[in-house]
C-alpha atoms as a PDB file:
ATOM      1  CA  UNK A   1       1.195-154.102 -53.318  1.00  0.00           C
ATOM      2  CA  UNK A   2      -1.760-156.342 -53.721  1.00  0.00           C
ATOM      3  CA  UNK A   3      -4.348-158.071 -51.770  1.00  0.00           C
ATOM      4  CA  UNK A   4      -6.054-160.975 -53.278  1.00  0.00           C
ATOM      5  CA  UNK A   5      -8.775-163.004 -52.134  1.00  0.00           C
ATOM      6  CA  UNK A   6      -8.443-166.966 -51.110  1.00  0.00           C
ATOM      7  CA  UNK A   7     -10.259-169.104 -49.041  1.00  0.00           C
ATOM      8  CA  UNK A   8     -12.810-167.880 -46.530  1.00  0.00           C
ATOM      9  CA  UNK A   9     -12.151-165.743 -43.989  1.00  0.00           C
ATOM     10  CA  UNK A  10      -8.740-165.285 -46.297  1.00  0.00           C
ATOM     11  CA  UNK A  11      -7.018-163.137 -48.098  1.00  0.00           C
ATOM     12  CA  UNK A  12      -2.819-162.655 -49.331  1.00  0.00           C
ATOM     13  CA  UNK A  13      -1.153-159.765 -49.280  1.00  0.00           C
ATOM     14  CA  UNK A  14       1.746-159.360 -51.942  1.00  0.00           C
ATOM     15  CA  UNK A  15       4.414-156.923 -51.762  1.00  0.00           C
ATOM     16  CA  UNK A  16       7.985-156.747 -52.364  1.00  0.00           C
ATOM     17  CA  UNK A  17      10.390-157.437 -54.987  1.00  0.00           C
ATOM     18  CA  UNK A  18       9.748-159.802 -58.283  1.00  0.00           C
ATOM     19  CA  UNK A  19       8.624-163.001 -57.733  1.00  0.00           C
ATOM     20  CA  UNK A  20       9.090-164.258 -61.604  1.00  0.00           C
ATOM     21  CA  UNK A  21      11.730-167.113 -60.695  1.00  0.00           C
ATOM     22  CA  UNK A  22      10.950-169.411 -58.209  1.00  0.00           C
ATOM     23  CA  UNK A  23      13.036-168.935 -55.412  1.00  0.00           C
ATOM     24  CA  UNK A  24      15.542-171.418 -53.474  1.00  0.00           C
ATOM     25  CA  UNK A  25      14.709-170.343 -50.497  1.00  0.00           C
ATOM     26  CA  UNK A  26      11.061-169.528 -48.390  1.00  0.00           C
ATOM     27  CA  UNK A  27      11.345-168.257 -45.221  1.00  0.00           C
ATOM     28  CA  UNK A  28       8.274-168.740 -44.069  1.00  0.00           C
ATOM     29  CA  UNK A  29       7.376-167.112 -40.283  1.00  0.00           C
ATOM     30  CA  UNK A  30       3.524-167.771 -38.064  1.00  0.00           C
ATOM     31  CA  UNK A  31       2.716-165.150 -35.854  1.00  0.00           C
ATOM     32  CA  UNK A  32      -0.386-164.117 -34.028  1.00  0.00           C
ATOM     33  CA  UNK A  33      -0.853-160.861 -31.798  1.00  0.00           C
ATOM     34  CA  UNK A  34       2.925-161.001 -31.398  1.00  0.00           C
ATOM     35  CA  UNK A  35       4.942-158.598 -34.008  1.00  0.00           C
ATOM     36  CA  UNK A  36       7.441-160.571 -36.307  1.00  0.00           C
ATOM     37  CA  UNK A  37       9.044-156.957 -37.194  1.00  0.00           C
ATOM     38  CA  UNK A  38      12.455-157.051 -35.294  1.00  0.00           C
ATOM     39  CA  UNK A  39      12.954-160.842 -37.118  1.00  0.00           C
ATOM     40  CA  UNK A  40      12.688-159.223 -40.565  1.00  0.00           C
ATOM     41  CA  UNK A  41      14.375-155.908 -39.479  1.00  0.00           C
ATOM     42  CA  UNK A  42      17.548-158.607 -38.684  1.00  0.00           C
ATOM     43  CA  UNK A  43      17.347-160.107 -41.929  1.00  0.00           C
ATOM     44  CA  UNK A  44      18.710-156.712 -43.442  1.00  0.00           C
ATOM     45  CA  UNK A  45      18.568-156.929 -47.478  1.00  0.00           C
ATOM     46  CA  UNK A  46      17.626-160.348 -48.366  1.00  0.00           C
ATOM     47  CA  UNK A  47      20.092-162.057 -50.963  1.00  0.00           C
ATOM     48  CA  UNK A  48      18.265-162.972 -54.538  1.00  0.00           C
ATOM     49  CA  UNK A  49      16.536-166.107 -54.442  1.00  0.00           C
ATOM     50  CA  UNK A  50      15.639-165.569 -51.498  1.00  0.00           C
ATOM     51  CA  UNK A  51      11.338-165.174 -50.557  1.00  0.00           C
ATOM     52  CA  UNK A  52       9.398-164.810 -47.114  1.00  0.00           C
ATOM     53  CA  UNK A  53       6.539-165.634 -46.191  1.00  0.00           C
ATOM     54  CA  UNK A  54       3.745-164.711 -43.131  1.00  0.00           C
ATOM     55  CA  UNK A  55       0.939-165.613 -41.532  1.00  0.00           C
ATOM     56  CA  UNK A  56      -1.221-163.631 -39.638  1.00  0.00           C
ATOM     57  CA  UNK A  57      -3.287-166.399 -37.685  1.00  0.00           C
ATOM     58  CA  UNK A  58      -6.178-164.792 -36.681  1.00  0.00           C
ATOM     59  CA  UNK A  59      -4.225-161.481 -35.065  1.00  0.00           C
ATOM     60  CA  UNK A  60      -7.344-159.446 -35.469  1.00  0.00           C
ATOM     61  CA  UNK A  61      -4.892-156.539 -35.741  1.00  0.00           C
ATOM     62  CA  UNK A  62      -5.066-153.474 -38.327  1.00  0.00           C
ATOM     63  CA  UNK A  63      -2.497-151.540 -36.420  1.00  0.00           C
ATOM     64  CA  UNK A  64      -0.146-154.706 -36.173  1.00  0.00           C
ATOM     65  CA  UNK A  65      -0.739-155.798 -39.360  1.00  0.00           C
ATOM     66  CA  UNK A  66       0.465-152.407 -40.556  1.00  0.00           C
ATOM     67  CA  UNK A  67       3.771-152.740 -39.093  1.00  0.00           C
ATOM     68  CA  UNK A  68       4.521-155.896 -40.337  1.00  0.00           C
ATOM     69  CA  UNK A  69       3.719-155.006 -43.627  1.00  0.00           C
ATOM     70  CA  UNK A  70       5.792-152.026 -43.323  1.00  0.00           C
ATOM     71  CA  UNK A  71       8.867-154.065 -42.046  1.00  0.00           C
ATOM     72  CA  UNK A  72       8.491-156.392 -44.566  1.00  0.00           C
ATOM     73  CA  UNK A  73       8.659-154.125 -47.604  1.00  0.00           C
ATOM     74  CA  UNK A  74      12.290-152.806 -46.420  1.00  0.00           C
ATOM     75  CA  UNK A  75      13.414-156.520 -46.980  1.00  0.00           C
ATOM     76  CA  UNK A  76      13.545-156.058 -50.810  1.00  0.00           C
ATOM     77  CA  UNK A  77      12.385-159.540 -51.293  1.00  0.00           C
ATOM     78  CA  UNK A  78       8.928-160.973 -52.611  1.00  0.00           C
ATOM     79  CA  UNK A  79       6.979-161.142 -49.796  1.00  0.00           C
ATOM     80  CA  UNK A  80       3.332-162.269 -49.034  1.00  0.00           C
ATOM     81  CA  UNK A  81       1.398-162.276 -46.264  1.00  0.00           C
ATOM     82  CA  UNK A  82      -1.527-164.625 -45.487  1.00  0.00           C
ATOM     83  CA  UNK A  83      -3.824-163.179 -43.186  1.00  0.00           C
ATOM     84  CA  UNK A  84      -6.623-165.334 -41.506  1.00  0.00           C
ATOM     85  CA  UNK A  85      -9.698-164.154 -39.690  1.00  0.00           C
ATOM     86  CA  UNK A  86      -9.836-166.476 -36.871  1.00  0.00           C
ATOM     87  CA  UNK A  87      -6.479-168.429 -35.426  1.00  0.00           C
ATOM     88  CA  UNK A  88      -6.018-171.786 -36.449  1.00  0.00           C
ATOM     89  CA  UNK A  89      -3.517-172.781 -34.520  1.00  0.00           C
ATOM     90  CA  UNK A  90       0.551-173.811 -35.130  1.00  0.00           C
ATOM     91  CA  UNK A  91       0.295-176.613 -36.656  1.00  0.00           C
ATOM     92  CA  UNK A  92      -2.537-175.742 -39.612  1.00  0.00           C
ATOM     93  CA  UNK A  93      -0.579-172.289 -40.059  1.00  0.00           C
ATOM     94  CA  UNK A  94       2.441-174.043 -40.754  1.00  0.00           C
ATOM     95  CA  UNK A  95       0.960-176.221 -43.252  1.00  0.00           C
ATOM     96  CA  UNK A  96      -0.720-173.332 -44.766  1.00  0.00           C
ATOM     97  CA  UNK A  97       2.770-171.786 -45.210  1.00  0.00           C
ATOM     98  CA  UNK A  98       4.065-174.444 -47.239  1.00  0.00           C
ATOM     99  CA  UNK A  99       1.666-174.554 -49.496  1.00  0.00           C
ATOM    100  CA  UNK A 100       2.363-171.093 -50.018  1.00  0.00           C
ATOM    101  CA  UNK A 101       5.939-171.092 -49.970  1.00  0.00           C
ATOM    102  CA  UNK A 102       7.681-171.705 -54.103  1.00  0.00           C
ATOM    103  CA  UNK A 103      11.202-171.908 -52.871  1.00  0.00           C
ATOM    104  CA  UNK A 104      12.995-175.441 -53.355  1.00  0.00           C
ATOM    105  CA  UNK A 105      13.487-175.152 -49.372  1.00  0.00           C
ATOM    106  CA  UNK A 106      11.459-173.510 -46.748  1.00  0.00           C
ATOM    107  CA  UNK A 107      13.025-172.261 -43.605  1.00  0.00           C
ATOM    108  CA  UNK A 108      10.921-172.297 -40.747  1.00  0.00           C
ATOM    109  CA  UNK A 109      11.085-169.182 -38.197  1.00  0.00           C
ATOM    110  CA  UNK A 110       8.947-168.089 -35.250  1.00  0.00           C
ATOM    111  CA  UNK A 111       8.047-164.549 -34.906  1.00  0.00           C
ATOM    112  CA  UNK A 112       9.957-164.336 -31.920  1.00  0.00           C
ATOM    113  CA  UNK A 113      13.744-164.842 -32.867  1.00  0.00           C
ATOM    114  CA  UNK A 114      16.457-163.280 -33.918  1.00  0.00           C
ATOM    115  CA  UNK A 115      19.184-164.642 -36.026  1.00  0.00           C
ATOM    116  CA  UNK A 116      22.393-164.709 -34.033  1.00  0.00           C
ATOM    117  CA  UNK A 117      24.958-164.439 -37.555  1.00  0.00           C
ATOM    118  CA  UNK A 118      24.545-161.782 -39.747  1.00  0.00           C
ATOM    119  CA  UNK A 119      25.408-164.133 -42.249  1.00  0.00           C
ATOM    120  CA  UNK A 120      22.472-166.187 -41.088  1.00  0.00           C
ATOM    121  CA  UNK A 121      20.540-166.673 -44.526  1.00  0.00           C
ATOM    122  CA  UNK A 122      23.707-166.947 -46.542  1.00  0.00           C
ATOM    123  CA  UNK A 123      24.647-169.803 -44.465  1.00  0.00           C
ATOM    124  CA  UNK A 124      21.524-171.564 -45.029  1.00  0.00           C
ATOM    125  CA  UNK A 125      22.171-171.079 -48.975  1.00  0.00           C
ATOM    126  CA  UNK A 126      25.312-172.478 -48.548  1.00  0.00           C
ATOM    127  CA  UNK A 127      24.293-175.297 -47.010  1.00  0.00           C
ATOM    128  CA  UNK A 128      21.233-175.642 -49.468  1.00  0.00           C
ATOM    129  CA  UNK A 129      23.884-175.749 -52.137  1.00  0.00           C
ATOM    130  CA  UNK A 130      26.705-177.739 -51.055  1.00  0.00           C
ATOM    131  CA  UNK A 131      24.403-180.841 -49.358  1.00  0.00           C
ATOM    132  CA  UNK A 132      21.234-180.403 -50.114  1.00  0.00           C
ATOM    133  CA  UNK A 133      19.194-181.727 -46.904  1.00  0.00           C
ATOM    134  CA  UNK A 134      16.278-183.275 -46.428  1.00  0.00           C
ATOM    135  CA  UNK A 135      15.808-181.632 -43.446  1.00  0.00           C
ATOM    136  CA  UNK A 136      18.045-179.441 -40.715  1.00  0.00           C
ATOM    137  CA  UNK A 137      18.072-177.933 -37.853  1.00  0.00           C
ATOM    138  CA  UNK A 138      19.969-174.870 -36.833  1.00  0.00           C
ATOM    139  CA  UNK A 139      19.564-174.112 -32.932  1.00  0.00           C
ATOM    140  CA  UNK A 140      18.390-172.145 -30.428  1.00  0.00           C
ATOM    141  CA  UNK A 141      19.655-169.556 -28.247  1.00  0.00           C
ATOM    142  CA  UNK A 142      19.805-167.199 -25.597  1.00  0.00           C
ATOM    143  CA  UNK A 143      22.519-164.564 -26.713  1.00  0.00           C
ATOM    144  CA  UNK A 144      20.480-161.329 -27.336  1.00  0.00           C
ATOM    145  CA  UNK A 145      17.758-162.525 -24.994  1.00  0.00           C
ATOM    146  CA  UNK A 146      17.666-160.240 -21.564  1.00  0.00           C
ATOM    147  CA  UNK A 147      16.440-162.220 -18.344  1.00  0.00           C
ATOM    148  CA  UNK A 148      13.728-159.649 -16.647  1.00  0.00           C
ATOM    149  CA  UNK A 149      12.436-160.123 -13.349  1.00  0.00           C
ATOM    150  CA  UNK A 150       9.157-161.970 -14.996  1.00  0.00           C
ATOM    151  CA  UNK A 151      10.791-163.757 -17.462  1.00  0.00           C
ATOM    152  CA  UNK A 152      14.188-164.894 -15.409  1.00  0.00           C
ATOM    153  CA  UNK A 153      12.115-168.486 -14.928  1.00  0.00           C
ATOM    154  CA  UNK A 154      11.902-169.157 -18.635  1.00  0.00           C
ATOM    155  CA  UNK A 155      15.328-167.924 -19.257  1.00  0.00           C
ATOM    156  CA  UNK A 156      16.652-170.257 -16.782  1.00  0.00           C
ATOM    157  CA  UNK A 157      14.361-173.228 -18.319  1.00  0.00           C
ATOM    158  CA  UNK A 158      15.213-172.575 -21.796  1.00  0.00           C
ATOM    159  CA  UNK A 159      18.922-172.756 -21.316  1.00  0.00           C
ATOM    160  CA  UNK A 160      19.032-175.453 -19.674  1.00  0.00           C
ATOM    161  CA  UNK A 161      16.549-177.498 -21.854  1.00  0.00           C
ATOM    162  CA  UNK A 162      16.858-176.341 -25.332  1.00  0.00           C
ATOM    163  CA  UNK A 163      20.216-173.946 -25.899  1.00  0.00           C
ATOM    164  CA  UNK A 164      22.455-177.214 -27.213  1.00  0.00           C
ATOM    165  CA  UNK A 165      24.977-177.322 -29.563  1.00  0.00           C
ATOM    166  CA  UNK A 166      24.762-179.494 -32.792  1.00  0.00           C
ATOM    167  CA  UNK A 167      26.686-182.009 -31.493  1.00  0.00           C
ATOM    168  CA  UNK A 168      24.382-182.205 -28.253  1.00  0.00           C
ATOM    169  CA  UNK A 169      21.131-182.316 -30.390  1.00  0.00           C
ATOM    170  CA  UNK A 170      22.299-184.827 -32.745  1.00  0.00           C
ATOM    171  CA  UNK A 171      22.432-187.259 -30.104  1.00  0.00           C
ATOM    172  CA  UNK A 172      18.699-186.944 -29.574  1.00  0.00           C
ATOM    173  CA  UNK A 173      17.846-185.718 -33.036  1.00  0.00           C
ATOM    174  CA  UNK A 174      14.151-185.626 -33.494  1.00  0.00           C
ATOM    175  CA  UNK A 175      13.916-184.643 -29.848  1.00  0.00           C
ATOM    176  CA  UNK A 176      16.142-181.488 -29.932  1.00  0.00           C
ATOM    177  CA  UNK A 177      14.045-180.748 -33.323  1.00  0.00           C
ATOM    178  CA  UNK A 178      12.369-177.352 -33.197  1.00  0.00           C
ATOM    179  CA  UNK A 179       9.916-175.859 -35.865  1.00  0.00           C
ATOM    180  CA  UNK A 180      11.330-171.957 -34.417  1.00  0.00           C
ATOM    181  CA  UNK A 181      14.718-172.399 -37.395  1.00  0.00           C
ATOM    182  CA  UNK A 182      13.873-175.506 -39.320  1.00  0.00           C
ATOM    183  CA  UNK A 183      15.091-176.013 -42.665  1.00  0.00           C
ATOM    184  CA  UNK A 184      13.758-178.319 -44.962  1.00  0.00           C
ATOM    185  CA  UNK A 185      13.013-179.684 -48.547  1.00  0.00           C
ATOM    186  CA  UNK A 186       9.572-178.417 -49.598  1.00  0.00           C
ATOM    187  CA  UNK A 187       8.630-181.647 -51.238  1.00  0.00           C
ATOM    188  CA  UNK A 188       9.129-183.706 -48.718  1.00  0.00           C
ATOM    189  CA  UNK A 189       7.131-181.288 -46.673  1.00  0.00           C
ATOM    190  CA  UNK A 190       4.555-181.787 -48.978  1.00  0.00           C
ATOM    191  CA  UNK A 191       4.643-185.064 -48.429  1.00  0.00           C
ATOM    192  CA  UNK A 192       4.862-184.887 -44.660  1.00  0.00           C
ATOM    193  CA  UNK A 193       3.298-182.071 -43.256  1.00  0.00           C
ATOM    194  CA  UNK A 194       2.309-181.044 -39.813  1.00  0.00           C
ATOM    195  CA  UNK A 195      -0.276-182.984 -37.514  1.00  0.00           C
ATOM    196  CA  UNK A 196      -3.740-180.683 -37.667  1.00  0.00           C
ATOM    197  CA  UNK A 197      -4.650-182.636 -35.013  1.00  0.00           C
ATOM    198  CA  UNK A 198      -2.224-180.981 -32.688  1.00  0.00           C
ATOM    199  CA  UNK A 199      -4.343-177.780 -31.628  1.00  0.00           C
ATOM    200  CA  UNK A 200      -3.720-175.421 -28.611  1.00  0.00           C
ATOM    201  CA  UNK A 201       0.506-175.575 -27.497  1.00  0.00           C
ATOM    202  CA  UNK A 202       2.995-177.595 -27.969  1.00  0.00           C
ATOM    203  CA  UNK A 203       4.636-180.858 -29.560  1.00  0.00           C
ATOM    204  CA  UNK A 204       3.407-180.481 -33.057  1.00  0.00           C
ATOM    205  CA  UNK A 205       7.272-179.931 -34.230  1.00  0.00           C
ATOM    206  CA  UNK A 206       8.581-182.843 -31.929  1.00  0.00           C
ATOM    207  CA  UNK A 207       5.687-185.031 -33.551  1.00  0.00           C
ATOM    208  CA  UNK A 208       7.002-184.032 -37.018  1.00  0.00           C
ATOM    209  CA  UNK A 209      10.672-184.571 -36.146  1.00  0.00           C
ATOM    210  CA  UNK A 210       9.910-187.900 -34.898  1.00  0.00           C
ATOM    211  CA  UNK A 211       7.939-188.852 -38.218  1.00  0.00           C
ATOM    212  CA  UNK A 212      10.411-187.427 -40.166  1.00  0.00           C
ATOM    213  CA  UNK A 213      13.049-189.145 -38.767  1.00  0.00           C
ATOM    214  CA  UNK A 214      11.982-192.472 -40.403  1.00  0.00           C
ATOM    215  CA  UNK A 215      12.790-191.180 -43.497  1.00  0.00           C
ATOM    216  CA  UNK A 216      15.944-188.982 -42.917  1.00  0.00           C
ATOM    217  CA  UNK A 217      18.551-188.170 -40.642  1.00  0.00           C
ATOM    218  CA  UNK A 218      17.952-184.791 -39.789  1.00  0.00           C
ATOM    219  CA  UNK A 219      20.900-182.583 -40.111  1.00  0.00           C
ATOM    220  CA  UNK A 220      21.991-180.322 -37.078  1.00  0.00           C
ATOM    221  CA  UNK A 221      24.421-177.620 -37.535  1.00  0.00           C
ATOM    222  CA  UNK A 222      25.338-174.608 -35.376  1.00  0.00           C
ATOM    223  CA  UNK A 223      23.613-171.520 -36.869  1.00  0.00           C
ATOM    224  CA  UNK A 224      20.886-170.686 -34.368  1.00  0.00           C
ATOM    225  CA  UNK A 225      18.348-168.004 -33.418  1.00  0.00           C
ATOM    226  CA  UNK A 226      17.734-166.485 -30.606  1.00  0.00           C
ATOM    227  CA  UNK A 227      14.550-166.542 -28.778  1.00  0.00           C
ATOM    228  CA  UNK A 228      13.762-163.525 -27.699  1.00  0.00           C
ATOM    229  CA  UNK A 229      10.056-164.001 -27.036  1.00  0.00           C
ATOM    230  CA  UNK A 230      10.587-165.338 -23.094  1.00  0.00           C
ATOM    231  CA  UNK A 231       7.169-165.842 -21.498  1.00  0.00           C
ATOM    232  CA  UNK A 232       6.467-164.547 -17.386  1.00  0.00           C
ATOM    233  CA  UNK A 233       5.550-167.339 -15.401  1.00  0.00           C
ATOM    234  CA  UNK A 234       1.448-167.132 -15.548  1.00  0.00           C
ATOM    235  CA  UNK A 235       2.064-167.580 -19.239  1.00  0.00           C
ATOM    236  CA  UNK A 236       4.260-170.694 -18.302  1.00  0.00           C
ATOM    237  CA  UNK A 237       2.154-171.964 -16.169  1.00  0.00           C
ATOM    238  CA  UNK A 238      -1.052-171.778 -18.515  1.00  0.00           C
ATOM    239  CA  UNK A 239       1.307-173.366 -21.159  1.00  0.00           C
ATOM    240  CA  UNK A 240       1.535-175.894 -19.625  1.00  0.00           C
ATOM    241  CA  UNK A 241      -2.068-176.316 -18.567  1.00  0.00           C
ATOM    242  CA  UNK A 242      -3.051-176.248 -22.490  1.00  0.00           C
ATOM    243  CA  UNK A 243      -0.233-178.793 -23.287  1.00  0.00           C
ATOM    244  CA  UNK A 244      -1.088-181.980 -21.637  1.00  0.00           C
ATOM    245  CA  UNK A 245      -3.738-183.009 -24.330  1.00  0.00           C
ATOM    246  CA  UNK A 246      -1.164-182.818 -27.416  1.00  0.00           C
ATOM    247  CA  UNK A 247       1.855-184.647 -24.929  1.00  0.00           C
ATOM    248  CA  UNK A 248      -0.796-187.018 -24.493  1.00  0.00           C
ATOM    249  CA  UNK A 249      -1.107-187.166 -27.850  1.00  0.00           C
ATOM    250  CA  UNK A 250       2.271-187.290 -29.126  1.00  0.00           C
ATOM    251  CA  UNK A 251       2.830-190.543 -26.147  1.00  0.00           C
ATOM    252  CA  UNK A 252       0.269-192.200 -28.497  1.00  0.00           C
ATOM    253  CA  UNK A 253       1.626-191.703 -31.667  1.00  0.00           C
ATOM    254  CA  UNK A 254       5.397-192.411 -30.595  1.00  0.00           C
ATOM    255  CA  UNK A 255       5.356-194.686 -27.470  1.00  0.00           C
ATOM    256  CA  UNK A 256       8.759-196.063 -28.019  1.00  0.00           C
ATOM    257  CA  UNK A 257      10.490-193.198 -28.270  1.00  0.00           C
ATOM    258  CA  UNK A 258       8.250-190.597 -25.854  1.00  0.00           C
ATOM    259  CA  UNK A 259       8.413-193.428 -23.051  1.00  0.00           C
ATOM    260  CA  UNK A 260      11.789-192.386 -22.720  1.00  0.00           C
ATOM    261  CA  UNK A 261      10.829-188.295 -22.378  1.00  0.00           C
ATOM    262  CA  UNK A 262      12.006-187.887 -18.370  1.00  0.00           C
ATOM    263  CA  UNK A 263       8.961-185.793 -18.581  1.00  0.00           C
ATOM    264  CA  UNK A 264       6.823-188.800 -19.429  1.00  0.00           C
ATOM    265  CA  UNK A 265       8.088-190.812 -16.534  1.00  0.00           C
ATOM    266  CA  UNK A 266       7.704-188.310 -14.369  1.00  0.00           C
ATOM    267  CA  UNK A 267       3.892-187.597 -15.590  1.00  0.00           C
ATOM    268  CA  UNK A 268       3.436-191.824 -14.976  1.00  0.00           C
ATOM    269  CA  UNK A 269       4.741-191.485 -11.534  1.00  0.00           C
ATOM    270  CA  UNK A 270       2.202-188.576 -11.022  1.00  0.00           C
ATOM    271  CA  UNK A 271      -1.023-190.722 -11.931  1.00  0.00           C
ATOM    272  CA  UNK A 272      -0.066-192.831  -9.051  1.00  0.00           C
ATOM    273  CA  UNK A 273       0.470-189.690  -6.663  1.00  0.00           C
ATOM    274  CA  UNK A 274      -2.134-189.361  -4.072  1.00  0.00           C
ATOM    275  CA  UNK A 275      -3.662-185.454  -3.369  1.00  0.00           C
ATOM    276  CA  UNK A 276      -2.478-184.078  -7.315  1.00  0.00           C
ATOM    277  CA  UNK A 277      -3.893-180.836  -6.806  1.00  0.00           C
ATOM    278  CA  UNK A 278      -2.277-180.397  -3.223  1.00  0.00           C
ATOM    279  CA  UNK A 279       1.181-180.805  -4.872  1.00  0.00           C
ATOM    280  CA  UNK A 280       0.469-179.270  -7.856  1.00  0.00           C
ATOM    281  CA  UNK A 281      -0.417-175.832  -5.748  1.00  0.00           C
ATOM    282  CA  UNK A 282       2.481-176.646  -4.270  1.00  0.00           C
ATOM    283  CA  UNK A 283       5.094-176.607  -7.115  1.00  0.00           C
ATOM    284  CA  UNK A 284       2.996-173.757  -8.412  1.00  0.00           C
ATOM    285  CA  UNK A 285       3.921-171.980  -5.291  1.00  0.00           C
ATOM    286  CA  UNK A 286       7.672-173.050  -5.710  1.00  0.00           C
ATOM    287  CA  UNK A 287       8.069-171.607  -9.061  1.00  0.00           C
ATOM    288  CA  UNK A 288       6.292-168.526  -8.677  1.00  0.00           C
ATOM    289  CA  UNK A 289       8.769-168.407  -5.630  1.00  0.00           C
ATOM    290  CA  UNK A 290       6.500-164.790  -3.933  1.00  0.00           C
ATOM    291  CA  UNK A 291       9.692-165.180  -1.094  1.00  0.00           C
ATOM    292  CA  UNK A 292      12.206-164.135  -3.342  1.00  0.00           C
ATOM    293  CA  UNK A 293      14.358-166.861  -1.680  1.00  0.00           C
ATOM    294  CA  UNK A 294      14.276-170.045  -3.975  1.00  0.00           C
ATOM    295  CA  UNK A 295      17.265-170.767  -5.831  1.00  0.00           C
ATOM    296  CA  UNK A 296      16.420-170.483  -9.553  1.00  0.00           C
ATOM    297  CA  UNK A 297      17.504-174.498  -9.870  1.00  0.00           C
ATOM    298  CA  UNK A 298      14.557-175.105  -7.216  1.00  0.00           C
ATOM    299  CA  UNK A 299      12.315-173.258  -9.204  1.00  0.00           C
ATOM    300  CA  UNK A 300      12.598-174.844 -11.816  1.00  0.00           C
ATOM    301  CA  UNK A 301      12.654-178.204 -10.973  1.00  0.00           C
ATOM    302  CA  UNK A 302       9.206-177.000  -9.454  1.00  0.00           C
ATOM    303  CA  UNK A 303       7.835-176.005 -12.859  1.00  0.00           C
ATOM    304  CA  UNK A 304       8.633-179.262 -14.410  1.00  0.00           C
ATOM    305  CA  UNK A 305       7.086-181.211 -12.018  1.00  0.00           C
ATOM    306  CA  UNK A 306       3.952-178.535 -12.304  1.00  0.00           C
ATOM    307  CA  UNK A 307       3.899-179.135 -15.962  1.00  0.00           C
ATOM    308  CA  UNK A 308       4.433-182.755 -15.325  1.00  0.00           C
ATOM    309  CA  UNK A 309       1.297-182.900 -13.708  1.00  0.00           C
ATOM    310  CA  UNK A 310      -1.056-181.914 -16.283  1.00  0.00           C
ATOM    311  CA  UNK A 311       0.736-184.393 -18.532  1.00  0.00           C
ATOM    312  CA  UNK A 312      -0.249-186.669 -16.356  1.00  0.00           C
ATOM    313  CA  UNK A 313      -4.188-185.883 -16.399  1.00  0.00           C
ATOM    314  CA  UNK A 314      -4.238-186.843 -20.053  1.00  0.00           C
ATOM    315  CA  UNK A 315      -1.848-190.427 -20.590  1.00  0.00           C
ATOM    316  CA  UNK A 316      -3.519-193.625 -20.712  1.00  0.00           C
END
C-alpha cells in the first residue's frame, strides 16, 4: 500500500493488485460519510483488466476510511483511493474520478448499490467488447432493497419513478440517465465531463445525459443495481429543499427538453399559486402522513408537489 501526495488538501491511496497494463475497465465509485463496503464486498474477485476507483469527498472519517480500505483490498484488483479534506460535491468528484481512472471505459457506481447479477462486471466487459459504446446505461432497482417504516416513502417513489426497464428508458433516454451505473468511453468523458457548476443535490447526471445525447445515442440495457441507500423522509424532504437551485439550473441549460419534465410544469403552475408556504406545509404534512392513514399513492403525490414547490422558488 501507498499513500502519495496530490493536490491540496489531497492525497491517493494505492493498494491492490498490479496496475502495469492499463485496464479496460474503471469502476470508479463517490462516497462521502456513507460506506461503499457492501458494493465492493458484491463485486467478489474482480476479473483482470478490471480497476476501481474511490473517492472519499471530504468524509472526515479515519474509522470509515479504514473499512473501505479494508474492503477494497479483498477485491484483488488495483485499487486507489482519492481522499479529499473538505467535500466538493457530486459533480467535481466525478470529474476528479475520471481523471483518475486509466481504463478504456469507466463505469460509474454510487456507494449505495448493489449489483443485482453476479455476473454484473462480466457483462459490462462483454458489452465493452462486442459494441463498444459511447455511453450506456444499465438500470436501477429495488430487488435487495427492504422498505422500513422510514424509508417505505422513498421506496414507493423510487419504483415508481426510476425502476424501468431498458426498453422504458430508451424512450426517454437522457432522462432515465443515471450517473449511480453509467458506463462510458473515458475519452469522450474527457471531453465532456460533469457540470462543476451543479453543487449541493441533484441533476448533474440528467444535465450530462442531456449534453451527451447530442453526440450519441446512449445505450440502455437491462443489467441494473440496486439502490439500497433509501433515504427517511426528513432527508427527502431537505433533498428537495437543496435541489431547486440546480433544477433551476438544468431548465436553463435545456429548456426544450426540461419544459417537458411534469415536474417543471407543475413547479410553473406553483409560481402562480397564491399562499406557497400554506400548501407547501400542507403536502409536507401529507407525506410525512403522522395519521398513519394516507394511502402510500397520496403520499406521494404529496411529496412531488412538496418538491415541486421549491423548484418553483428558483425558475425564471
Amino acid at each position: 500500500m501507498t499513500s502519495a501526495p496530490a493536490a491540496s488538501g489531497e492525497r491517493v491511496i494505492t493498494l491492490g493488485g498490479s496496475a502495469n497494463a492499463a485496464p479496460r475497465l474503471s469502476v470508479v465509485t463517490p462516497f462521502h460519510r456513507y460506506d461503499p463496503s457492501p458494493l465492493l464486498a458484491a463485486m467478489g474477485r474482480a476479473a483482470e483488466g478490471v480497476e476501481f476507483v474511490l473517492l472519499d469527498d471530504g468524509s472526515a472519517s479515519a474509522t470509515l476510511l479504514a473499512r473501505v480500505m479494508e474492503s477494497a483490498a479483498m477485491l484483488g484488483a488495483p485499487v486507489r483511493i482519492v481522499v479529499w479534506e473538505r467535500n466538493c460535491g457530486r459533480a467535481a468528484g466525478r470529474n476528479r474520478l475520471i481523471t483518475e481512472a486509466r481504463g478504456d471505459y469507466v463505469l460509474f457506481l454510487d456507494a449505495d448499490m448493489i449489483p443485482d447479477a453476479p455476473d454484473f462486471l462480466a457483462r459490462w466487459l462483454k458489452l465493452i467488447a462486442n459494441e463498444r459504446p459511447l455511453a450506456a446505461f444499465g438500470g436501477l432497482s429495488l430487488r435487495q432493497a427492504e422498505a422500513t417504516t422510514e424509508t417505505a416513502l422513498h421506496y414507493n417513489l423510487f419504483g415508481a419513478s426510476d425502476c424501468r426497464n431498458a426498453r422504458a428508458r430508451a424512450a426517454s433516454s437522457a432522462q432515465f440517465t443515471a450517473s449511480a451505473n453509467l458506463l462510458v468511453r473515458r475519452d469522450f468523458l474527457i471531453s465532456h465531463p460533469f457540470d462543476a457548476s451543479f453543487v449541493g443535490w441533484g441533476f448533474e447526471d440528467i444535465d450530462w445525459a442531456l449534453r451527451a445525447a447530442r453526440h450519441t445515442d446512449i445505450l440502455h440495457i437491462d443489467n441494473s443495481a440496486t439502490h439500497a441507500g433509501l433515504d427517511d423522509i426528513e432527508t427527502l424532504m431537505r433533498k428537495s429543499a437543496e435541489a431547486g437551485p440546480n433544477f433551476a439550473r438544468l431548465a436553463a441549460k435545456h429548456p426544450a427538453h426540461v419544459s417537458r419534465f411534469s415536474a417543471h410544469r407543475i413547479a410553473k403552475l406553483f409560481q402562480l399559486a397564491p399562499a406557497r408556504p400554506a400548501l407547501r406545509k400542507l403536502f409536507a404534512w401529507l407525506a410525512r402522513d403522522p395519521l398513519g392513514a394516507a394511502p402510500m399513492n397520496l403520499r406521494r403525490a404529496a411529496f412531488k408537489l412538496y418538491r415541486a414547490s421549491f423548484y418553483a422558488e428558483h425558475l425564471a
